[in-house]
Each structure stands twice: as C-alpha cells, then as structure tokens.
PDB file of N, CA and C in Angstrom:
ATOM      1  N   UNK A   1       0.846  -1.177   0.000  1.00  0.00           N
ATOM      2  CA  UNK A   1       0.000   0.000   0.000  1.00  0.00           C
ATOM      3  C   UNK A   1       0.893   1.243   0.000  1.00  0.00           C
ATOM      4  N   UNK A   2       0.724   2.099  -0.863  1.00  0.00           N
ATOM      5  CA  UNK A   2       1.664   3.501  -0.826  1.00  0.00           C
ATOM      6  C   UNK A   2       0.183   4.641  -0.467  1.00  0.00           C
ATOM      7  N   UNK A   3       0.564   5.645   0.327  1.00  0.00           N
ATOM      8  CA  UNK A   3       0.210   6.478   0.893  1.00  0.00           C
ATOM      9  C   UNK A   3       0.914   7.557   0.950  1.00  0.00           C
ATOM     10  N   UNK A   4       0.436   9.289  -0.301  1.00  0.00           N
ATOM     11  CA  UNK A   4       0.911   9.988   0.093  1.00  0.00           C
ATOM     12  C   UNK A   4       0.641  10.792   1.767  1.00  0.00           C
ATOM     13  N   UNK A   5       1.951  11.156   2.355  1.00  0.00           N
ATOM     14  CA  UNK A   5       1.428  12.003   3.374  1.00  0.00           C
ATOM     15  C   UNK A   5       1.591  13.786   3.161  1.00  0.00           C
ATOM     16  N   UNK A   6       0.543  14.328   3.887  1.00  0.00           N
ATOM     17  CA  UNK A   6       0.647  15.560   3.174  1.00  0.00           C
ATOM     18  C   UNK A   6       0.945  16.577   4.858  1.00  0.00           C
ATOM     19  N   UNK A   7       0.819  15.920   6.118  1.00  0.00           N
ATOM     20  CA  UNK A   7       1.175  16.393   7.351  1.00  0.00           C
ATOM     21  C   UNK A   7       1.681  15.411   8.209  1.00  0.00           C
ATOM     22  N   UNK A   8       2.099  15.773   9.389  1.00  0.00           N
ATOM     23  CA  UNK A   8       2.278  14.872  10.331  1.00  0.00           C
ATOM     24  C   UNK A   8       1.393  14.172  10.946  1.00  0.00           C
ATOM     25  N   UNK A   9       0.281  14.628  10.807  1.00  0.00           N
ATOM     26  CA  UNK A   9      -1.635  13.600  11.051  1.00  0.00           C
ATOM     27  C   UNK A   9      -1.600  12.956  10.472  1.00  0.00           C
ATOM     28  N   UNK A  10      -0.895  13.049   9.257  1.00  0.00           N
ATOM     29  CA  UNK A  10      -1.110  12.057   8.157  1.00  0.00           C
ATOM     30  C   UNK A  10      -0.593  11.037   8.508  1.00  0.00           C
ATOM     31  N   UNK A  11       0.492  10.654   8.864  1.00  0.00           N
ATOM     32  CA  UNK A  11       1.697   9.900   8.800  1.00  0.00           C
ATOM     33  C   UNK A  11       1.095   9.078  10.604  1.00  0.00           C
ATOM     34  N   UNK A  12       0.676   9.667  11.582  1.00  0.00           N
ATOM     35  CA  UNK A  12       0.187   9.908  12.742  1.00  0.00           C
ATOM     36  C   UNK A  12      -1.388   8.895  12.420  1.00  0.00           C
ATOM     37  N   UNK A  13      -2.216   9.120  11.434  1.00  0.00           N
ATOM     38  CA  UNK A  13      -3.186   8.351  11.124  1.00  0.00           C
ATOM     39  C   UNK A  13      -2.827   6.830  10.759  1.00  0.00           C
ATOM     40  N   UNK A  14      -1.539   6.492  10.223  1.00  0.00           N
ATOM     41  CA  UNK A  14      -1.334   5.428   9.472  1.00  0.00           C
ATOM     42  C   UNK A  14      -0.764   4.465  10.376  1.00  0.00           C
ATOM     43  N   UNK A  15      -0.102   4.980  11.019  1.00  0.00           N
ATOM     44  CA  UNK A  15       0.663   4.425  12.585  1.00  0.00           C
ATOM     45  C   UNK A  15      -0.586   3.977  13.500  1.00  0.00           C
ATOM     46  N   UNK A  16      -1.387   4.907  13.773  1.00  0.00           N
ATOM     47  CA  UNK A  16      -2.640   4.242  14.404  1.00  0.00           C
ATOM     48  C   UNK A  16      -3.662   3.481  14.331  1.00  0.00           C
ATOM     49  N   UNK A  17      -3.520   3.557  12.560  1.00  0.00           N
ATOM     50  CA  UNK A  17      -4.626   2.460  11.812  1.00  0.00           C
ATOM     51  C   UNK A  17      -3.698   0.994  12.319  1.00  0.00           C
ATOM     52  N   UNK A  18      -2.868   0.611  11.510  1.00  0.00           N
ATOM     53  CA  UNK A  18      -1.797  -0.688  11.606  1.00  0.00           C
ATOM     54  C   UNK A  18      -1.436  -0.630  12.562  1.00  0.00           C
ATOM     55  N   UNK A  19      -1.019   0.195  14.086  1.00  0.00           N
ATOM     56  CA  UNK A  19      -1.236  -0.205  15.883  1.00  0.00           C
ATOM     57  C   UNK A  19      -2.219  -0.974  15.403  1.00  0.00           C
ATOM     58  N   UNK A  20      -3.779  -0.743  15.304  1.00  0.00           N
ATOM     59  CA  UNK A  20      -5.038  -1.069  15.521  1.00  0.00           C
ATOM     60  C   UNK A  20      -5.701  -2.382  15.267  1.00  0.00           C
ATOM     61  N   UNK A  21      -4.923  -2.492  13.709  1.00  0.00           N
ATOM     62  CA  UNK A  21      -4.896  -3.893  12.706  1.00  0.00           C
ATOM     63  C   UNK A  21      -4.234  -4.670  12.918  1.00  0.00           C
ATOM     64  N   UNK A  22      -3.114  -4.468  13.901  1.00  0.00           N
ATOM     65  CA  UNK A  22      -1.920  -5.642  14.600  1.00  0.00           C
ATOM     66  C   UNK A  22      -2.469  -5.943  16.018  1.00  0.00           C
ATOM     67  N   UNK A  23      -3.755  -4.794  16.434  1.00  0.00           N
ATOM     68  CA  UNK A  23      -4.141  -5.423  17.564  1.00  0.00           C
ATOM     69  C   UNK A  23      -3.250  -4.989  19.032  1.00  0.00           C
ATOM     70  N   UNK A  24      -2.414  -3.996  18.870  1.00  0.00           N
ATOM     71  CA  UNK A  24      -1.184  -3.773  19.634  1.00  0.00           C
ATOM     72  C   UNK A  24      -1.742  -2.163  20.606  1.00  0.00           C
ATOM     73  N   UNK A  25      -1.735  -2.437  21.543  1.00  0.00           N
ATOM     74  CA  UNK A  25      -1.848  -1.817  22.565  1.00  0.00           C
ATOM     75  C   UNK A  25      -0.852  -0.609  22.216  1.00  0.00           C
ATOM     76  N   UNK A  26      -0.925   1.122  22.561  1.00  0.00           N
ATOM     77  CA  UNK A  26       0.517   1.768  22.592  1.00  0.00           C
ATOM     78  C   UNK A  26       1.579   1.360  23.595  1.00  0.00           C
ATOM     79  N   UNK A  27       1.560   1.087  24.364  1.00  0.00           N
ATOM     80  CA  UNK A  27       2.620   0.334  25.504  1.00  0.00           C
ATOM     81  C   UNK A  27       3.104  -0.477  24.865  1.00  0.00           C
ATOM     82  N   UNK A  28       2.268  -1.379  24.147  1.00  0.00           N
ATOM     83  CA  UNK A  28       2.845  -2.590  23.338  1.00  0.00           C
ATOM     84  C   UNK A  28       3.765  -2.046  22.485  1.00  0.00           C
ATOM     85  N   UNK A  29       3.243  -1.268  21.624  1.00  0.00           N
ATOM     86  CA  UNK A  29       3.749  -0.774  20.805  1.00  0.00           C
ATOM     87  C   UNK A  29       5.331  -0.002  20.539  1.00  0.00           C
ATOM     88  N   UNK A  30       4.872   1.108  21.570  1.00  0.00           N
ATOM     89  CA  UNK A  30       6.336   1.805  22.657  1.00  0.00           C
ATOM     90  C   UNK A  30       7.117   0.886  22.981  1.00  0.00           C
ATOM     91  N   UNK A  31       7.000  -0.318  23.495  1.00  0.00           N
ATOM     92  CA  UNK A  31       7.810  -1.695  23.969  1.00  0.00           C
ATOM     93  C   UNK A  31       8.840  -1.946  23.000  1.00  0.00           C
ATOM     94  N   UNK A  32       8.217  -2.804  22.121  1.00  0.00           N
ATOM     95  CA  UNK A  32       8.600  -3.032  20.417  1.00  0.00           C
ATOM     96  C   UNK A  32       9.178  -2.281  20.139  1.00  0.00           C
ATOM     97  N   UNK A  33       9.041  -0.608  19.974  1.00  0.00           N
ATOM     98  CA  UNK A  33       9.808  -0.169  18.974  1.00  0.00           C
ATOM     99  C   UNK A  33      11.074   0.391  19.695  1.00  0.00           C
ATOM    100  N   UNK A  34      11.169   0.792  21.204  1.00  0.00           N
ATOM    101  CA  UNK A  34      12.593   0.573  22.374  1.00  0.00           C
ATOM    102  C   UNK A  34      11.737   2.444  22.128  1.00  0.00           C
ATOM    103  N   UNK A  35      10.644   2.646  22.668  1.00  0.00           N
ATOM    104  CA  UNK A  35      10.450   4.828  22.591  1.00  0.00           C
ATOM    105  C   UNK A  35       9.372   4.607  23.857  1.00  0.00           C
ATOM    106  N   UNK A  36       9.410   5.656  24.090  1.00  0.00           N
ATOM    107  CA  UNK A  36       8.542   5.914  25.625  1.00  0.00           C
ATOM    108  C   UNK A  36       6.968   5.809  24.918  1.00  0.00           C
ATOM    109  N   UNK A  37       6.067   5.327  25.485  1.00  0.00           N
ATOM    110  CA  UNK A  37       4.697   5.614  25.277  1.00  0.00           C
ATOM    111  C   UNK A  37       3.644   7.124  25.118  1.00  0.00           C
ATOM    112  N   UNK A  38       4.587   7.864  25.784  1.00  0.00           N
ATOM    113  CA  UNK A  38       4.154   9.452  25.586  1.00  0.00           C
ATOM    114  C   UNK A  38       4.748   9.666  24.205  1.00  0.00           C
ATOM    115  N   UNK A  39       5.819   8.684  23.605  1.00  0.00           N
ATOM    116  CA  UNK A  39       6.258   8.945  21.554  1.00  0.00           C
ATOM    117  C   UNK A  39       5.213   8.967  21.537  1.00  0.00           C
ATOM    118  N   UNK A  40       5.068   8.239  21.372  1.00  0.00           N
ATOM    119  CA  UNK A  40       3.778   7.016  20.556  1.00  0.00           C
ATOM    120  C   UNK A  40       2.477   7.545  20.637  1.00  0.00           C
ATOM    121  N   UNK A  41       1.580   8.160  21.745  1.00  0.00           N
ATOM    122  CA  UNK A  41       0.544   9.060  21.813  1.00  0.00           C
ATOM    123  C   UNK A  41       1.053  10.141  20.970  1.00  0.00           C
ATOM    124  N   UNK A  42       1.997  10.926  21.003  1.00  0.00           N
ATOM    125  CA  UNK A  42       2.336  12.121  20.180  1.00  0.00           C
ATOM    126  C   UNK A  42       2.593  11.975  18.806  1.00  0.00           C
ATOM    127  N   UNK A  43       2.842  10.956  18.089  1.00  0.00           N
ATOM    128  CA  UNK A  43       3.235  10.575  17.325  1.00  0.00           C
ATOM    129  C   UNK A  43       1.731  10.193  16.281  1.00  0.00           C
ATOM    130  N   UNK A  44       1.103   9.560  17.355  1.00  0.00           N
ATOM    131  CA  UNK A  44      -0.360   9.095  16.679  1.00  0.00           C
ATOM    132  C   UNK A  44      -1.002  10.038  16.688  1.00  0.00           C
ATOM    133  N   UNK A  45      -1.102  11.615  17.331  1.00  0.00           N
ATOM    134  CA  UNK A  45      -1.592  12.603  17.141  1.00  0.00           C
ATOM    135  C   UNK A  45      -1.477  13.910  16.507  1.00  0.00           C
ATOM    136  N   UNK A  46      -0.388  13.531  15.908  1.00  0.00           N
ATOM    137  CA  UNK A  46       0.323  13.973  14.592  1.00  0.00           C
ATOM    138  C   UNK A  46       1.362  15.339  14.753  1.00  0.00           C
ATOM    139  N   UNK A  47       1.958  15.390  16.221  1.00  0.00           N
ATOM    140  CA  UNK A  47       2.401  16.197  16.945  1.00  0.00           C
ATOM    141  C   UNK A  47       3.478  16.628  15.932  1.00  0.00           C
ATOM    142  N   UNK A  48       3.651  17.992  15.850  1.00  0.00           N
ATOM    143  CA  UNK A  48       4.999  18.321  14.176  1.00  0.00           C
ATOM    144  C   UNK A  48       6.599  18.606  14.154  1.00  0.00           C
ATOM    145  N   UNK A  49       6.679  18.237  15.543  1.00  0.00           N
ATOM    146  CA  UNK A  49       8.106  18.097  15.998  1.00  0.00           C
ATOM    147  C   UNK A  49       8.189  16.539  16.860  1.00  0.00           C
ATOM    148  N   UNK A  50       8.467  15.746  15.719  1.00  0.00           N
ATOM    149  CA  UNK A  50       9.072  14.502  16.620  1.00  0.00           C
ATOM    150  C   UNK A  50      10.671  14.262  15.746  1.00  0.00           C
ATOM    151  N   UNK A  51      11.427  13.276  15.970  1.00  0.00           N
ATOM    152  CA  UNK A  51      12.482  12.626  15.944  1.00  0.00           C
ATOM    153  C   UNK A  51      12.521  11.722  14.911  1.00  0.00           C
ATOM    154  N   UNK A  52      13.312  11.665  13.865  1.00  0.00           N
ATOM    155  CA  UNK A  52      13.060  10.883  12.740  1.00  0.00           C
ATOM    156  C   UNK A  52      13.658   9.601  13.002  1.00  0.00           C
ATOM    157  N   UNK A  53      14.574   9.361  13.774  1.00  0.00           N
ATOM    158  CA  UNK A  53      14.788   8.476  14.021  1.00  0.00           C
ATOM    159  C   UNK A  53      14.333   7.128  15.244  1.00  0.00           C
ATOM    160  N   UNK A  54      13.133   7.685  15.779  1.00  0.00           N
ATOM    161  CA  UNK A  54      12.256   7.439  16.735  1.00  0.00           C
ATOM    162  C   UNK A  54      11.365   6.696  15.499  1.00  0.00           C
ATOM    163  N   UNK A  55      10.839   8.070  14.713  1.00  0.00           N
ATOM    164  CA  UNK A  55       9.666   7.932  14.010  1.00  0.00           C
ATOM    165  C   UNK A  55      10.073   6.197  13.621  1.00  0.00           C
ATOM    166  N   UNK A  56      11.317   6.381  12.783  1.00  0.00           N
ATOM    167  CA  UNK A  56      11.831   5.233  12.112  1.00  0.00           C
ATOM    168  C   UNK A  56      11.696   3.677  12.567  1.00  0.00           C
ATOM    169  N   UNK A  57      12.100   4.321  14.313  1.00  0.00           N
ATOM    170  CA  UNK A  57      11.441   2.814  14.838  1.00  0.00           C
ATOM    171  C   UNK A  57      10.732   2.355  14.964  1.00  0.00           C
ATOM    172  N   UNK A  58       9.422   3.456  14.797  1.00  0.00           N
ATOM    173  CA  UNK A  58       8.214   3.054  15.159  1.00  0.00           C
ATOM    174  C   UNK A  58       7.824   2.386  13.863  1.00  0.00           C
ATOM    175  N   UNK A  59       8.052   2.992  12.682  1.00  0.00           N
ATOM    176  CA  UNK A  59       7.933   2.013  12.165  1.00  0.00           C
ATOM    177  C   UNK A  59       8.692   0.572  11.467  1.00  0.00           C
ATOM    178  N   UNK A  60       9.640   0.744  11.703  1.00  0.00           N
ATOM    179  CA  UNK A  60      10.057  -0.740  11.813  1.00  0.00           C
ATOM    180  C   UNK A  60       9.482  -1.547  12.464  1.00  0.00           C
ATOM    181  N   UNK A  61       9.269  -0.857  13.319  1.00  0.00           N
ATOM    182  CA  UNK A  61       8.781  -2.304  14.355  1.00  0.00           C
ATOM    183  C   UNK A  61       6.989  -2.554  13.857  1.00  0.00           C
ATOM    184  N   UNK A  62       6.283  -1.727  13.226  1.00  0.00           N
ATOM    185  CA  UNK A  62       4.934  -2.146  12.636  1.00  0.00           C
ATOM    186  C   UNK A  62       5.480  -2.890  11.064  1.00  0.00           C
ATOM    187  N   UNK A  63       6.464  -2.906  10.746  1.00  0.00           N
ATOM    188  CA  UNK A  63       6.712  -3.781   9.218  1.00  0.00           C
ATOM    189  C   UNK A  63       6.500  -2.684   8.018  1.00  0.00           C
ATOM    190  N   UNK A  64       6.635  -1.378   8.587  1.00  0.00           N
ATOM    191  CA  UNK A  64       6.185  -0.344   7.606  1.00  0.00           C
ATOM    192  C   UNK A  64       7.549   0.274   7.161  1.00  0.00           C
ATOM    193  N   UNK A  65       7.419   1.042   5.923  1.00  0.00           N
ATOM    194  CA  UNK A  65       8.436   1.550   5.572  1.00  0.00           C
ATOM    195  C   UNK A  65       8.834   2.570   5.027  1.00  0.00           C
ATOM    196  N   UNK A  66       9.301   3.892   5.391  1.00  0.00           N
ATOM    197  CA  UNK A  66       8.931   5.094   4.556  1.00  0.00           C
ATOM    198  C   UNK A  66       9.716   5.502   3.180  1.00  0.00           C
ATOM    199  N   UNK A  67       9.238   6.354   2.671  1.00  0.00           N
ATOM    200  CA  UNK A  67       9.297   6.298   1.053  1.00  0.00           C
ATOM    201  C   UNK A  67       9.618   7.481   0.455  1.00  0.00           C
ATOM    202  N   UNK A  68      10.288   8.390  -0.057  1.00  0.00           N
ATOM    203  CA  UNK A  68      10.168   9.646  -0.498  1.00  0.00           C
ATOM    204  C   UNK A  68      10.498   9.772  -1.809  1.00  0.00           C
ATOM    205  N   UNK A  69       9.728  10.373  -2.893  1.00  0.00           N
ATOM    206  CA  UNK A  69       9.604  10.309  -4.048  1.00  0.00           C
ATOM    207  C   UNK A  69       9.739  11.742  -4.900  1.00  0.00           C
ATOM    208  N   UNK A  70       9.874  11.827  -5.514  1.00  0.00           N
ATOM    209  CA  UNK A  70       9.752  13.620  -6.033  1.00  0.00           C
ATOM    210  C   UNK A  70       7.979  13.748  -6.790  1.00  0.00           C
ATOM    211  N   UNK A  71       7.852  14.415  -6.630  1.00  0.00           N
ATOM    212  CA  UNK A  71       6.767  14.783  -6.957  1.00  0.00           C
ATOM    213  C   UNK A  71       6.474  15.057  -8.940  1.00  0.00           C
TER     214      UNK A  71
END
C-alpha cells in the first residue's frame, strides 16, 4: 500500500490504523519499537516536531516503511 502524506496527522493516522490492525496496545507498541509511550501518543496525534529516528522505529517495528519520491 503507498500512501501519500501531506502532514504529520497524516503519517500519525497510518501508525494508528496498523497499531489497531496488529491489535497492539501503545505500551505494546512503545515496547517493540525501544520509545517511551508518551512517543507514541504524540506521534499518533500527529504532533509536528518529533524525531526521525524514533519515528523510524516506530515504524520498523509495525513492518512499515517510509518512502520519499519527487513529486
């Protein structure tokens, strides 16, 4: 599935859908990816200053993978 994102909600929506579809608690989640659970709420709420390399774990650890393309 490719998904442009056009904000950090965006990106914040997609993380929370696939949490949701894996069934994974945020604690769970925060666990897995080695980031505090206050990431992970901020992160799913599309907060516009996070850590790219946080972000990164978070998604690794959902099997996701980010993508940047030129327009």
């Amino acid at each position: 599935m490719t998904t442009a994102l056009t904000s950090p909600a965006d990106l914040g929506a997609i993380i929370r859908a696939t949490r949701k579809q894996q069934g994974l608690r945020q604690d769970e989640l925060a666990g897995v990816a080695g980031v505090g659970i206050r990431f992970i709420i901020e992160l799913e709420a599309g907060k516009q200053t996070m850590q790219v390399g946080k972000i990164m774990a978070v998604l690794a650890a959902l099997g996701l993978t980010l993508a940047v393309e030129s327009r």
